[in-house]
PDB file of N, CA and C in Angstrom:
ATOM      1  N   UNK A   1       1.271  -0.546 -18.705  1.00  0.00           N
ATOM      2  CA  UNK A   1       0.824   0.784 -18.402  1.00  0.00           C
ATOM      3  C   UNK A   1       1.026   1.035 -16.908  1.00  0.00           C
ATOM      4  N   UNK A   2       1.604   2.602 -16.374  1.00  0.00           N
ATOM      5  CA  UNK A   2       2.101   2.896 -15.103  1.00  0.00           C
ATOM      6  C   UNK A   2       0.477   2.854 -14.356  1.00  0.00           C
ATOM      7  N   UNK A   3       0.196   2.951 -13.141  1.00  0.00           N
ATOM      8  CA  UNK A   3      -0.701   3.209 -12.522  1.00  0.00           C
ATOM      9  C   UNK A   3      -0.993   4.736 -12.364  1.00  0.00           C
ATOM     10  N   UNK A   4      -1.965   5.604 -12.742  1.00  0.00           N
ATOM     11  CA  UNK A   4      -1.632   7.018 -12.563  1.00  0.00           C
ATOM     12  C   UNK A   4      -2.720   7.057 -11.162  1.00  0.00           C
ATOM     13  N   UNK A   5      -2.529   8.704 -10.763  1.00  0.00           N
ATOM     14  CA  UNK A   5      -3.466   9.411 -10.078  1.00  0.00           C
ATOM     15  C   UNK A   5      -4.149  10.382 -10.387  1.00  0.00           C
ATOM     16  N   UNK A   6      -5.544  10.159 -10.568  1.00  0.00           N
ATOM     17  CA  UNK A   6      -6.351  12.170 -11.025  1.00  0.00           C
ATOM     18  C   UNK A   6      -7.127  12.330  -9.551  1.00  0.00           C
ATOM     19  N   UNK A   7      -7.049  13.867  -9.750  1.00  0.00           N
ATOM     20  CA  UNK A   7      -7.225  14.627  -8.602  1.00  0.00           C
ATOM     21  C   UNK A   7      -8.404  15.334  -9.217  1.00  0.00           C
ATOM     22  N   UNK A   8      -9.297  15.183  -9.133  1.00  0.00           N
ATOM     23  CA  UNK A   8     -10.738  16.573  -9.931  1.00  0.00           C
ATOM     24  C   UNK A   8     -11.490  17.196  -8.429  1.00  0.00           C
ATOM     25  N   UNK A   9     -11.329  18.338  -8.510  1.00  0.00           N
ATOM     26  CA  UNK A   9     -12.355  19.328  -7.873  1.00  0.00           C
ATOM     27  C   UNK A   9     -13.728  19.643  -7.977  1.00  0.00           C
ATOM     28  N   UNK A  10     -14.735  18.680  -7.083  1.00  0.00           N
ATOM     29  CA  UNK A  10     -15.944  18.590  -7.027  1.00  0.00           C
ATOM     30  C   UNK A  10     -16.531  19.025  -5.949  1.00  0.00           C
ATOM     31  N   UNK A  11     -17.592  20.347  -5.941  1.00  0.00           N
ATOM     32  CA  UNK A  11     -18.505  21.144  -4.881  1.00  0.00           C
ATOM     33  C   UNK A  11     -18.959  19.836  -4.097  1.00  0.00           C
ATOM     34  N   UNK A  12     -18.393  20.056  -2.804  1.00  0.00           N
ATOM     35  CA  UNK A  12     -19.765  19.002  -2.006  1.00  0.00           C
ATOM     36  C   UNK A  12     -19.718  19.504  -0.768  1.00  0.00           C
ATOM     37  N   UNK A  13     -21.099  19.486  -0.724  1.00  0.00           N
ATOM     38  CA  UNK A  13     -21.239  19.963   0.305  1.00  0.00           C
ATOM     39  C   UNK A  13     -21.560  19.150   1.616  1.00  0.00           C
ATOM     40  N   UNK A  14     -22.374  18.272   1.535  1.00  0.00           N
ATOM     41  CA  UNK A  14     -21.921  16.908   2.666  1.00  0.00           C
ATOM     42  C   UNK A  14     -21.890  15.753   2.577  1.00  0.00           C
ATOM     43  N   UNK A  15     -21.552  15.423   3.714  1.00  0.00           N
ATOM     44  CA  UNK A  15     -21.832  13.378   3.496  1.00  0.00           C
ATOM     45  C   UNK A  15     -22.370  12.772   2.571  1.00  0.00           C
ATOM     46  N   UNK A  16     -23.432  13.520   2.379  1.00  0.00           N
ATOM     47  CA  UNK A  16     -23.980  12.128   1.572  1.00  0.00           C
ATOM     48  C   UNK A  16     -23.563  12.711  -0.155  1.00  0.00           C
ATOM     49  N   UNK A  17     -23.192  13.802  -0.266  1.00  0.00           N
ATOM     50  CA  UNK A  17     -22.764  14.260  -1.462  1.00  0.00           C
ATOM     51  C   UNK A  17     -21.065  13.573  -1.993  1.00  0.00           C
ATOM     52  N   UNK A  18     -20.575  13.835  -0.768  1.00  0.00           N
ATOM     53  CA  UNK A  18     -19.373  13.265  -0.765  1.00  0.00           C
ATOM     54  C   UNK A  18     -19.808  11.472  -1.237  1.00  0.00           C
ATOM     55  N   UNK A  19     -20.415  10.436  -0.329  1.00  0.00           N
ATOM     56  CA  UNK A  19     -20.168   9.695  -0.559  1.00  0.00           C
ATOM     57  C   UNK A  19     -21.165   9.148  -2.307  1.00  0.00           C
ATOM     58  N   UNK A  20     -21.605  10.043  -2.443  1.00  0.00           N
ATOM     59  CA  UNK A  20     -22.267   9.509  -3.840  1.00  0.00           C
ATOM     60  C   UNK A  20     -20.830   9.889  -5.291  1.00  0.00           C
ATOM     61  N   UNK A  21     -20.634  11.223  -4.642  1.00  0.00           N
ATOM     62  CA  UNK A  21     -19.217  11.385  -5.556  1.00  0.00           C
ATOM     63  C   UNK A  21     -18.317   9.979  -5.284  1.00  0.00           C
ATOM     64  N   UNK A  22     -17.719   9.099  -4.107  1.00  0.00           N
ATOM     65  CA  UNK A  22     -16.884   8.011  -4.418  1.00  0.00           C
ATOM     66  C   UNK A  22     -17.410   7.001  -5.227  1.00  0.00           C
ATOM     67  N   UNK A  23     -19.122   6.833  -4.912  1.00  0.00           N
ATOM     68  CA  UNK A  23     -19.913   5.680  -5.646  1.00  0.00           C
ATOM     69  C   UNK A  23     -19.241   5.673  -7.052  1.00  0.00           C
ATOM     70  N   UNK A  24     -19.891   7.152  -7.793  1.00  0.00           N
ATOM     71  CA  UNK A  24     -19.474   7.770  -9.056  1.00  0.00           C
ATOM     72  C   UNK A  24     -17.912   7.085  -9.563  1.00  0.00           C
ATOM     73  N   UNK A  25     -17.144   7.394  -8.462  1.00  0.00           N
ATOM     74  CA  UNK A  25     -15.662   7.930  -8.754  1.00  0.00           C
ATOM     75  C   UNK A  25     -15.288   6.083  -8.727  1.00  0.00           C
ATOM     76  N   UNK A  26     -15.735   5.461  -7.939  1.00  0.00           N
ATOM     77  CA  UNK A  26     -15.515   3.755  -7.697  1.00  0.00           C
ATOM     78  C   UNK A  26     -15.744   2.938  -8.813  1.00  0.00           C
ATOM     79  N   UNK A  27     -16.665   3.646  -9.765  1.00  0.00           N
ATOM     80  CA  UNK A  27     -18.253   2.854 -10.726  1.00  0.00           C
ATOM     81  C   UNK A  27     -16.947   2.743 -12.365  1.00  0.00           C
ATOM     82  N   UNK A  28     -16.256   3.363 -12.184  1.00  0.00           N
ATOM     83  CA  UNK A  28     -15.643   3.903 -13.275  1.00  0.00           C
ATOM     84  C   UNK A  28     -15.036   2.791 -13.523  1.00  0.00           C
ATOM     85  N   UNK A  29     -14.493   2.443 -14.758  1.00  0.00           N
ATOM     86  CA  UNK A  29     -13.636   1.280 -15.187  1.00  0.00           C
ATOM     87  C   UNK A  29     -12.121   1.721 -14.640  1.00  0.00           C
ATOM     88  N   UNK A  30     -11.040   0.275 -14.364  1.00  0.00           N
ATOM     89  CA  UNK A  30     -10.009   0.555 -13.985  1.00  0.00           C
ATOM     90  C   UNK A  30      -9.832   1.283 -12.400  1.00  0.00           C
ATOM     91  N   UNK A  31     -10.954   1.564 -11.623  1.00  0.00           N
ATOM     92  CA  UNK A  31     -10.722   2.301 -10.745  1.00  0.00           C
ATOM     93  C   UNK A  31     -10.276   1.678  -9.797  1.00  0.00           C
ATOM     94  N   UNK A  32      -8.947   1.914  -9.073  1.00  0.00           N
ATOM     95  CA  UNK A  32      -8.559   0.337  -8.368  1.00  0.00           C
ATOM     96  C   UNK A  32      -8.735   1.478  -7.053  1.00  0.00           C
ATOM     97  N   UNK A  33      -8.556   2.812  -6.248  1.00  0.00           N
ATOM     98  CA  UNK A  33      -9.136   3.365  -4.742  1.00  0.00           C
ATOM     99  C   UNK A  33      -9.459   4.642  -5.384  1.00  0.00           C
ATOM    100  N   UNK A  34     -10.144   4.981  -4.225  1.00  0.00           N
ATOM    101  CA  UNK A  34     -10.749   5.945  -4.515  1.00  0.00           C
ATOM    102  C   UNK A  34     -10.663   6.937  -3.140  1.00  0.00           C
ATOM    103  N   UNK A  35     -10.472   8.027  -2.812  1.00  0.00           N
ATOM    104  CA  UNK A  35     -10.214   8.765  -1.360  1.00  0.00           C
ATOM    105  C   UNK A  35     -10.605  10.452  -1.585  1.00  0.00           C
ATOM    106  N   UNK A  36     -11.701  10.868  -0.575  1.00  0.00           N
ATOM    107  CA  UNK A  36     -11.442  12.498  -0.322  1.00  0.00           C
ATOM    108  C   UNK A  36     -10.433  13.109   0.018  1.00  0.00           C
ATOM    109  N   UNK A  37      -9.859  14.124  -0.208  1.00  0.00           N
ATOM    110  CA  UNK A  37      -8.887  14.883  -0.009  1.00  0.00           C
ATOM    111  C   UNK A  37      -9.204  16.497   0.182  1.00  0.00           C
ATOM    112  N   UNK A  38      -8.125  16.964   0.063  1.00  0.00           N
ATOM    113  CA  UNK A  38      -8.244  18.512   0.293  1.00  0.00           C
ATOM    114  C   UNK A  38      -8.060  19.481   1.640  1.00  0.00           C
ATOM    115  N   UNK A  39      -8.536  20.569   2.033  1.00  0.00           N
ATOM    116  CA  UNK A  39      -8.565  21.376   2.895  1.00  0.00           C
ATOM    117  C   UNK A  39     -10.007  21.227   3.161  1.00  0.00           C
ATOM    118  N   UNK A  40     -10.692  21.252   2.403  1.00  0.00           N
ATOM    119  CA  UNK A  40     -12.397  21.196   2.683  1.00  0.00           C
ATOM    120  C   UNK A  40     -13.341  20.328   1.692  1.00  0.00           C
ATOM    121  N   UNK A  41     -12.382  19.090   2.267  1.00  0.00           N
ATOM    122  CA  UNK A  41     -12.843  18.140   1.571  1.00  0.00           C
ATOM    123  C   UNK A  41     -13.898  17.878   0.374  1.00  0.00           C
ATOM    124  N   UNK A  42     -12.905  18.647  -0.393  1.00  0.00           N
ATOM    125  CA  UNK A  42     -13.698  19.025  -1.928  1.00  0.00           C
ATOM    126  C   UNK A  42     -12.882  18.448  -3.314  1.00  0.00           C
ATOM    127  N   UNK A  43     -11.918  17.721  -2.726  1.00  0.00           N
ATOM    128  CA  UNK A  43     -11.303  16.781  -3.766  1.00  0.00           C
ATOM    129  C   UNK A  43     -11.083  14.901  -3.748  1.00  0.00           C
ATOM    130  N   UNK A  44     -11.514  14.414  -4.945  1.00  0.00           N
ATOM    131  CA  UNK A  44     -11.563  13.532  -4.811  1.00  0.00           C
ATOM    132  C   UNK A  44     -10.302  13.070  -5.313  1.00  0.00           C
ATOM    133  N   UNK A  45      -9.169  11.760  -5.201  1.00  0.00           N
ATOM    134  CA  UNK A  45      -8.336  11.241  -5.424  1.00  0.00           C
ATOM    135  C   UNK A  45      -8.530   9.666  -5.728  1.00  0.00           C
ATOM    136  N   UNK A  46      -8.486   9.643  -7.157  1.00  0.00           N
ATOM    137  CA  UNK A  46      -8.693   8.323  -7.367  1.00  0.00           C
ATOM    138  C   UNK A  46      -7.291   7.780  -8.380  1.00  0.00           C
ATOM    139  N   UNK A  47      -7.217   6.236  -7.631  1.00  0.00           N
ATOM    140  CA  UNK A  47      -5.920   5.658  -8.921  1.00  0.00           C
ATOM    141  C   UNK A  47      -6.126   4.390  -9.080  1.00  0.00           C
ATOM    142  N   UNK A  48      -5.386   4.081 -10.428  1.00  0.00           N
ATOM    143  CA  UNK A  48      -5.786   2.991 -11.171  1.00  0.00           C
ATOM    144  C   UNK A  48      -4.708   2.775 -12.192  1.00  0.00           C
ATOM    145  N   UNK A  49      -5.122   1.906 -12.984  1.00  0.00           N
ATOM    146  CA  UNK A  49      -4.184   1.656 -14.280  1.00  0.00           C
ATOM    147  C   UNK A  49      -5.209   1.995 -15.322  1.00  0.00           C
ATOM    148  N   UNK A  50      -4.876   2.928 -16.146  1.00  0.00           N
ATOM    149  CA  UNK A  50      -5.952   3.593 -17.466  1.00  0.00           C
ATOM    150  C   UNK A  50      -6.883   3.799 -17.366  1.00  0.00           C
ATOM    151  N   UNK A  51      -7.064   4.924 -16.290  1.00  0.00           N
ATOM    152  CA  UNK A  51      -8.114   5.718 -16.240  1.00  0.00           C
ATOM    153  C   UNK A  51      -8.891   6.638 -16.912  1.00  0.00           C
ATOM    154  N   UNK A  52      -9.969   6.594 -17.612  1.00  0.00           N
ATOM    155  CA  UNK A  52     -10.439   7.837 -18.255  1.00  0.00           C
ATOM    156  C   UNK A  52     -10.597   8.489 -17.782  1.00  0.00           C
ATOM    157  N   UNK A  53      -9.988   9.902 -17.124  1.00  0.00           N
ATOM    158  CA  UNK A  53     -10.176  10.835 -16.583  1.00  0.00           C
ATOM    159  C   UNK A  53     -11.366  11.672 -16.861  1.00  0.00           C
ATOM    160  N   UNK A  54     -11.492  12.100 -18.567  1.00  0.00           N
ATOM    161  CA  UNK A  54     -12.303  13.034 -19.115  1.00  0.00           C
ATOM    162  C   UNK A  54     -13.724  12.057 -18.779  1.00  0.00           C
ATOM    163  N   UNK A  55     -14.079  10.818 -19.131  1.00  0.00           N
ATOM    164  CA  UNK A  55     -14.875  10.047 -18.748  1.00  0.00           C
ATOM    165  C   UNK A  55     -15.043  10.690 -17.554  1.00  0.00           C
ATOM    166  N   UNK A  56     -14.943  10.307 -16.318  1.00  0.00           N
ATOM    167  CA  UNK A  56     -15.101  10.359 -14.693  1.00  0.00           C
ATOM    168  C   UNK A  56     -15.258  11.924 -14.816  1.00  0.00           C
ATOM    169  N   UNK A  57     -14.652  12.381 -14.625  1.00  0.00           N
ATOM    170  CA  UNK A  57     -14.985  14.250 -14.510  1.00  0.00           C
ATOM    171  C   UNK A  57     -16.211  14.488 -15.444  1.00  0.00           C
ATOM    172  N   UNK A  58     -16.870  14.111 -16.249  1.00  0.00           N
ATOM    173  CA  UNK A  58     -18.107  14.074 -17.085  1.00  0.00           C
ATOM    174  C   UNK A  58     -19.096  13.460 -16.514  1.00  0.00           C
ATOM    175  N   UNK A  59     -18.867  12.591 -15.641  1.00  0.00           N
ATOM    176  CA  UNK A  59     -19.738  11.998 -14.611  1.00  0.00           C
ATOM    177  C   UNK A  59     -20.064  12.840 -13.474  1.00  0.00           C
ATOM    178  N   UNK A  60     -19.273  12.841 -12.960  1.00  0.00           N
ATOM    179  CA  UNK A  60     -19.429  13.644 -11.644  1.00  0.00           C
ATOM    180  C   UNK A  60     -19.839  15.139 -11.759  1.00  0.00           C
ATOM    181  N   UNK A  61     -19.464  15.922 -12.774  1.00  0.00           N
ATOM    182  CA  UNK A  61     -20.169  17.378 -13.817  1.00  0.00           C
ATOM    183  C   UNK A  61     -21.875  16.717 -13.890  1.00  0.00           C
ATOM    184  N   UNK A  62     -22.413  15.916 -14.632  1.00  0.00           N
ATOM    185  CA  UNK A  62     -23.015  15.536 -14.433  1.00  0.00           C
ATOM    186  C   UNK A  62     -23.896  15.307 -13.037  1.00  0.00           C
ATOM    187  N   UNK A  63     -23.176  14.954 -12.118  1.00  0.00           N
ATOM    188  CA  UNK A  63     -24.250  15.099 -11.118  1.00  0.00           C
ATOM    189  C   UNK A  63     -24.427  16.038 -10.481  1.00  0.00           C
ATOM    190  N   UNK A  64     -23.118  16.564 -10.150  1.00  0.00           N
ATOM    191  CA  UNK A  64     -22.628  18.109  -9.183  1.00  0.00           C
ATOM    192  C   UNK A  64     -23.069  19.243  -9.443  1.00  0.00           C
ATOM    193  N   UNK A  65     -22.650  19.136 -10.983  1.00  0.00           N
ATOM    194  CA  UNK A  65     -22.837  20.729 -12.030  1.00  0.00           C
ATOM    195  C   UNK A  65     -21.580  20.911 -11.735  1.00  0.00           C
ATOM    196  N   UNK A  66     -20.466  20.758 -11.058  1.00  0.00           N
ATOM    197  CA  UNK A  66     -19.318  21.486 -11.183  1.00  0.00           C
ATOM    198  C   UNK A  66     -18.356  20.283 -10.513  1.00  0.00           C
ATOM    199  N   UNK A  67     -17.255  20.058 -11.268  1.00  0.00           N
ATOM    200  CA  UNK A  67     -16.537  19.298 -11.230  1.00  0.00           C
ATOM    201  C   UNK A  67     -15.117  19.601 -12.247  1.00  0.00           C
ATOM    202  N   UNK A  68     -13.812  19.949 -11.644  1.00  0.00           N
ATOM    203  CA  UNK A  68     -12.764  20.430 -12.352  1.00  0.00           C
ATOM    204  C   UNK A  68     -11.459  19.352 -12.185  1.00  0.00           C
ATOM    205  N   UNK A  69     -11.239  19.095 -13.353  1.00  0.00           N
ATOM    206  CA  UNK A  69      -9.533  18.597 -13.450  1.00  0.00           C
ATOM    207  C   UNK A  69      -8.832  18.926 -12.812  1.00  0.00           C
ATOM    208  N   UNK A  70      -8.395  18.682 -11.864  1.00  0.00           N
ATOM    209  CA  UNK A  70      -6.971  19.472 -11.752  1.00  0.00           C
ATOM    210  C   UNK A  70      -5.739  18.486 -11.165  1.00  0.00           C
ATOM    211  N   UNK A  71      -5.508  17.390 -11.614  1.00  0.00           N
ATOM    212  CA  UNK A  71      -4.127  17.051 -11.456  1.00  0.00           C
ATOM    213  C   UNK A  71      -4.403  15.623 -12.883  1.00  0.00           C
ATOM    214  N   UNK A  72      -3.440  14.904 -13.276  1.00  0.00           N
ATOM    215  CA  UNK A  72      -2.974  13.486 -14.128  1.00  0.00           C
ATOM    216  C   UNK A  72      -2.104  12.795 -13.674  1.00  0.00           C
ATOM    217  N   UNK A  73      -1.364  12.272 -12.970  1.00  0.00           N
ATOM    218  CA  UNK A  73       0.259  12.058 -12.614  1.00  0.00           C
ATOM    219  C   UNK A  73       0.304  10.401 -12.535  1.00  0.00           C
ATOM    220  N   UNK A  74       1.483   9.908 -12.716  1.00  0.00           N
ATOM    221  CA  UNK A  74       1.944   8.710 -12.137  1.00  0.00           C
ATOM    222  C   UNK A  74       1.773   8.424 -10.862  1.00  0.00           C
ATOM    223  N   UNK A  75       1.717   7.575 -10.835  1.00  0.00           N
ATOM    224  CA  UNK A  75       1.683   7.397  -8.610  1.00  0.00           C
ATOM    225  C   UNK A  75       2.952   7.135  -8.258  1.00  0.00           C
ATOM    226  N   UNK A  76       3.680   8.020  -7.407  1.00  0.00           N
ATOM    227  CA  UNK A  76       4.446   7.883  -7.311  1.00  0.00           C
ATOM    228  C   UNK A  76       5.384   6.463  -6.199  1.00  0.00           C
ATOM    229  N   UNK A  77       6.251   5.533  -6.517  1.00  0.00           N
ATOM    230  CA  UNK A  77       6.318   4.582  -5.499  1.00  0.00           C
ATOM    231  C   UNK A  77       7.386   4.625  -3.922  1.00  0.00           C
ATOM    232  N   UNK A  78       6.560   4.346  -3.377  1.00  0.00           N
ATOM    233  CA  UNK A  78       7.155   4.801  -2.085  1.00  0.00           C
ATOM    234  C   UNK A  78       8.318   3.460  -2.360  1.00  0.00           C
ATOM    235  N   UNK A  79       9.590   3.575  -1.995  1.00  0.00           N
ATOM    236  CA  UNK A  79      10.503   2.027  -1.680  1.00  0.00           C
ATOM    237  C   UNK A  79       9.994   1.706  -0.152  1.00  0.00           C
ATOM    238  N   UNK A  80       9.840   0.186  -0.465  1.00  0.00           N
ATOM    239  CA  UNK A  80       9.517  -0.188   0.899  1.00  0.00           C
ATOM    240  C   UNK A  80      11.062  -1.065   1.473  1.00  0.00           C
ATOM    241  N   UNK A  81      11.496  -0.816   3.042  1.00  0.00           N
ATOM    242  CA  UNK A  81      12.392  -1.378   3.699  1.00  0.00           C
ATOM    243  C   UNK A  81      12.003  -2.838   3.436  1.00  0.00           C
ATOM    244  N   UNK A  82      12.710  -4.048   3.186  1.00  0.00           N
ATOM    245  CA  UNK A  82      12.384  -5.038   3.360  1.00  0.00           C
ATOM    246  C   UNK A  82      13.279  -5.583   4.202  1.00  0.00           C
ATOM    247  N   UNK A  83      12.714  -6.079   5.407  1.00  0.00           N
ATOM    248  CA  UNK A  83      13.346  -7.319   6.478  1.00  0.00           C
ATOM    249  C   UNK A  83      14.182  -8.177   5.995  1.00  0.00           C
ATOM    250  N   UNK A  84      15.552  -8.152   6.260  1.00  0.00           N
ATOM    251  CA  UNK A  84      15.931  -9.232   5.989  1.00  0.00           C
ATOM    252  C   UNK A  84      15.873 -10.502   7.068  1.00  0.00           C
ATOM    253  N   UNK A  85      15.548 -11.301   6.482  1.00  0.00           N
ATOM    254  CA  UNK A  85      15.509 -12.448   7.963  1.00  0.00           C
ATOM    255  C   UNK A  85      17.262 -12.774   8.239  1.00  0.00           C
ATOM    256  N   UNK A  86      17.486 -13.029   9.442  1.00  0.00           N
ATOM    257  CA  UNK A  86      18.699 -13.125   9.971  1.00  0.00           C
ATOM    258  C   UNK A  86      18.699 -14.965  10.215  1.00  0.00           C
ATOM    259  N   UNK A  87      19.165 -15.439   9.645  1.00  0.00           N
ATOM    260  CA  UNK A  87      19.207 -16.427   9.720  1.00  0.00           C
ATOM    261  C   UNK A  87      20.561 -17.267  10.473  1.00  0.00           C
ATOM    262  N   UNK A  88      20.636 -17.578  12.369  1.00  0.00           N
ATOM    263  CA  UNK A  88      21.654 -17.731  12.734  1.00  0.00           C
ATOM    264  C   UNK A  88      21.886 -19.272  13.195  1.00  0.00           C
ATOM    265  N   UNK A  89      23.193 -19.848  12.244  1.00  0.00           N
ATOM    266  CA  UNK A  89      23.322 -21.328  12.769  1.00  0.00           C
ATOM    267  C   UNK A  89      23.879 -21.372  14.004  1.00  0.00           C
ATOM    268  N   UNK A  90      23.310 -22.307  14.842  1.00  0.00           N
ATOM    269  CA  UNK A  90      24.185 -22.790  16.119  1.00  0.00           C
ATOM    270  C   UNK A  90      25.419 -23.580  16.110  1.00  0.00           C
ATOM    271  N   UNK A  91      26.184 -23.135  16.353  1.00  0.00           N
ATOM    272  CA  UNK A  91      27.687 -23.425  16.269  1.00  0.00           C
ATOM    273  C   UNK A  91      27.876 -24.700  17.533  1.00  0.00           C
ATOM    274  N   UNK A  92      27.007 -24.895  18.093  1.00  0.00           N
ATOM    275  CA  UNK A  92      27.392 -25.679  19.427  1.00  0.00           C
ATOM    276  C   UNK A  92      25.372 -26.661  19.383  1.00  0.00           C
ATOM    277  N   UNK A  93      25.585 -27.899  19.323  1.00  0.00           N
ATOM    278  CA  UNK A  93      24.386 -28.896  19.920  1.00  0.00           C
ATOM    279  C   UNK A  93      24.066 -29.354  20.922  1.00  0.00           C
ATOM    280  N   UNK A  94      23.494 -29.444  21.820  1.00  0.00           N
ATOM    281  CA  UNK A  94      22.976 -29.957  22.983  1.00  0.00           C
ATOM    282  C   UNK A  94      23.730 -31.732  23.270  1.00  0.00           C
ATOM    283  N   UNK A  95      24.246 -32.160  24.014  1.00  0.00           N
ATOM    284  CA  UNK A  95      24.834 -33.440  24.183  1.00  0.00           C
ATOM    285  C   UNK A  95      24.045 -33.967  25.543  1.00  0.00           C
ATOM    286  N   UNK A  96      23.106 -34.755  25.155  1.00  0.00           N
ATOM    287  CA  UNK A  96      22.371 -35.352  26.296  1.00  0.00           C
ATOM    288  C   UNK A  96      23.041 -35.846  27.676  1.00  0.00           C
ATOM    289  N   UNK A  97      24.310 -36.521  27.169  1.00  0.00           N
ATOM    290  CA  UNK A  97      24.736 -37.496  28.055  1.00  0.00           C
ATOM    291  C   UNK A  97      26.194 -37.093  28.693  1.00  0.00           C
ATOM    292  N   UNK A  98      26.306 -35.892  28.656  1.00  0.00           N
ATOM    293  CA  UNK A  98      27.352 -34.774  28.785  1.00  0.00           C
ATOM    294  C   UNK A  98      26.687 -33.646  29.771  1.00  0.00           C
ATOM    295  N   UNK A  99      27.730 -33.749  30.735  1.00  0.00           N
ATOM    296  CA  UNK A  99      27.289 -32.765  32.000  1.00  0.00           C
ATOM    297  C   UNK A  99      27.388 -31.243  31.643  1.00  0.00           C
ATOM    298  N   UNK A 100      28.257 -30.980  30.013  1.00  0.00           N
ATOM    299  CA  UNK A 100      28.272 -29.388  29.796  1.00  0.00           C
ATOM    300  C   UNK A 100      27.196 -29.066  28.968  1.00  0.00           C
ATOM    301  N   UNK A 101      26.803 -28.235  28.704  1.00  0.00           N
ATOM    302  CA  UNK A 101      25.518 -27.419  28.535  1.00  0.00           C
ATOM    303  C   UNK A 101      25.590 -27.975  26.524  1.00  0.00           C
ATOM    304  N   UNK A 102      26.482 -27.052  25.946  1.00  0.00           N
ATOM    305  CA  UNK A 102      26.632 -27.213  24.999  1.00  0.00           C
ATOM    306  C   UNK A 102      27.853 -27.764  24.290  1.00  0.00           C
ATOM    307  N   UNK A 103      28.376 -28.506  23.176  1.00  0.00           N
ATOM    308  CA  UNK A 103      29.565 -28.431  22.500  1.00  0.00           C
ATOM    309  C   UNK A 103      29.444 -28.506  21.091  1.00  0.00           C
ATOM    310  N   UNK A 104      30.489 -27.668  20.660  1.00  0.00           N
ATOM    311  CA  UNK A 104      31.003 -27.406  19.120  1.00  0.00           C
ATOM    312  C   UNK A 104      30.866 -28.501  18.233  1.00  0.00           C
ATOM    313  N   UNK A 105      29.829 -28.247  17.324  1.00  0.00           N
ATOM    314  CA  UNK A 105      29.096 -29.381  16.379  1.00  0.00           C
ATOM    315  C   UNK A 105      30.209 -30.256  15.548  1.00  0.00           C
ATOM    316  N   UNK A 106      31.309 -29.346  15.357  1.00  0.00           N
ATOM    317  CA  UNK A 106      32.205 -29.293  14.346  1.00  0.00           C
ATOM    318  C   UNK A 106      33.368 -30.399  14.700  1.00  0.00           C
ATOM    319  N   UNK A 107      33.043 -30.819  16.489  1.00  0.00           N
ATOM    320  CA  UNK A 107      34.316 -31.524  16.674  1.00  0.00           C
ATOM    321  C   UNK A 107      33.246 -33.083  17.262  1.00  0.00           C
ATOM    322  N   UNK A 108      33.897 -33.750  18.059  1.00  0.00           N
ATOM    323  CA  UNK A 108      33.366 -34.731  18.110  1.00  0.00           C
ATOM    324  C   UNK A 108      32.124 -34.854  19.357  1.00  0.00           C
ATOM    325  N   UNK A 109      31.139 -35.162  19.361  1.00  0.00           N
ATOM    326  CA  UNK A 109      30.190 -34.376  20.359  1.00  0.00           C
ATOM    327  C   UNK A 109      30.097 -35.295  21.686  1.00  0.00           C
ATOM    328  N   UNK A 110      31.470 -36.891  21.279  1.00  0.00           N
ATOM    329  CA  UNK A 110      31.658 -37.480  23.269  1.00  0.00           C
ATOM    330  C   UNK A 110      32.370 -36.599  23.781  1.00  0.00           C
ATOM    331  N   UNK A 111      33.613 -36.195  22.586  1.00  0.00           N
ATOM    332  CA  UNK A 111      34.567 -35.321  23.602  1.00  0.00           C
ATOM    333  C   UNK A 111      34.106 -33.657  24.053  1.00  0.00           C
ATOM    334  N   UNK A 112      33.607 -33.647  25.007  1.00  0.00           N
ATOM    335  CA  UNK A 112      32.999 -33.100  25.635  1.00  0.00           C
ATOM    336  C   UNK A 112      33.826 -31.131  25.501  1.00  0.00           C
ATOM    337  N   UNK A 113      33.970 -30.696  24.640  1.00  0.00           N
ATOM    338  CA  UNK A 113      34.394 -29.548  25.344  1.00  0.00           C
ATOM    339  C   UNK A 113      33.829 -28.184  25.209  1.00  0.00           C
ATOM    340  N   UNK A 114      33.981 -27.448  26.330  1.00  0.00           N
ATOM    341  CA  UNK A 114      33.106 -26.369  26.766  1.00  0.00           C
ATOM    342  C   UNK A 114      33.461 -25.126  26.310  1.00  0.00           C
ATOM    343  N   UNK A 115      32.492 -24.449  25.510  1.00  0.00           N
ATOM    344  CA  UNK A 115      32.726 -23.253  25.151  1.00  0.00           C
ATOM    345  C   UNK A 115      32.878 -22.166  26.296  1.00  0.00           C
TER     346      UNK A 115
END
């Protein structure tokens, strides 16, 4: 099952209304976040994997008196860039007993020669 998002429109009028609506909105089975939203922070945004929506909006009606549906959707997935690690071999080893800095791994490392 996809992870969806519901969006329900619940009156609140402050802080502490707001945060009893996330309690509500958190308490619910499947509820994996939970976030205010909106213009006047009167929507709640919660997502999960199999959410009862009609459940949760019956809750929060319940406490509010007014509480409206208004979105269902998939969550949509952002692609994330992934790093590739650059992984670079040194072409040249350190020769202790050799006055040049470095030489080419590939050849013989008395005969000394300088990149």
């Amino acid at each position: 099952m996809a992870k969806q998002k519901v969006v329900i429109n619940v009156t609140m009028k402050n802080q502490k209304a707001r945060s009893s609506a996330m309690k509500i909105a958190v308490g619910v089975r499947e509820v994996e976040s939970a976030a205010i939203k909106g213009d006047s922070k009167d929507q709640i945004e919660v997502t999960g994997e199999g959410i009862d929506s009609v459940k949760l909006t019956r809750l929060l009606r319940k406490k509010f008196g007014y509480a409206n549906l208004v979105s269902v959707g998939d969550v949509e997935k952002k692609e994330e860039k992934k790093e590739e690690a650059i992984v670079v071999w040194p072409n040249s080893v350190p020769v202790p007993h050799c006055n040049c800095s470095f030489v080419r791994y590939y050849e013989d490392p008395y005969n000394c020669s300088i990149m």
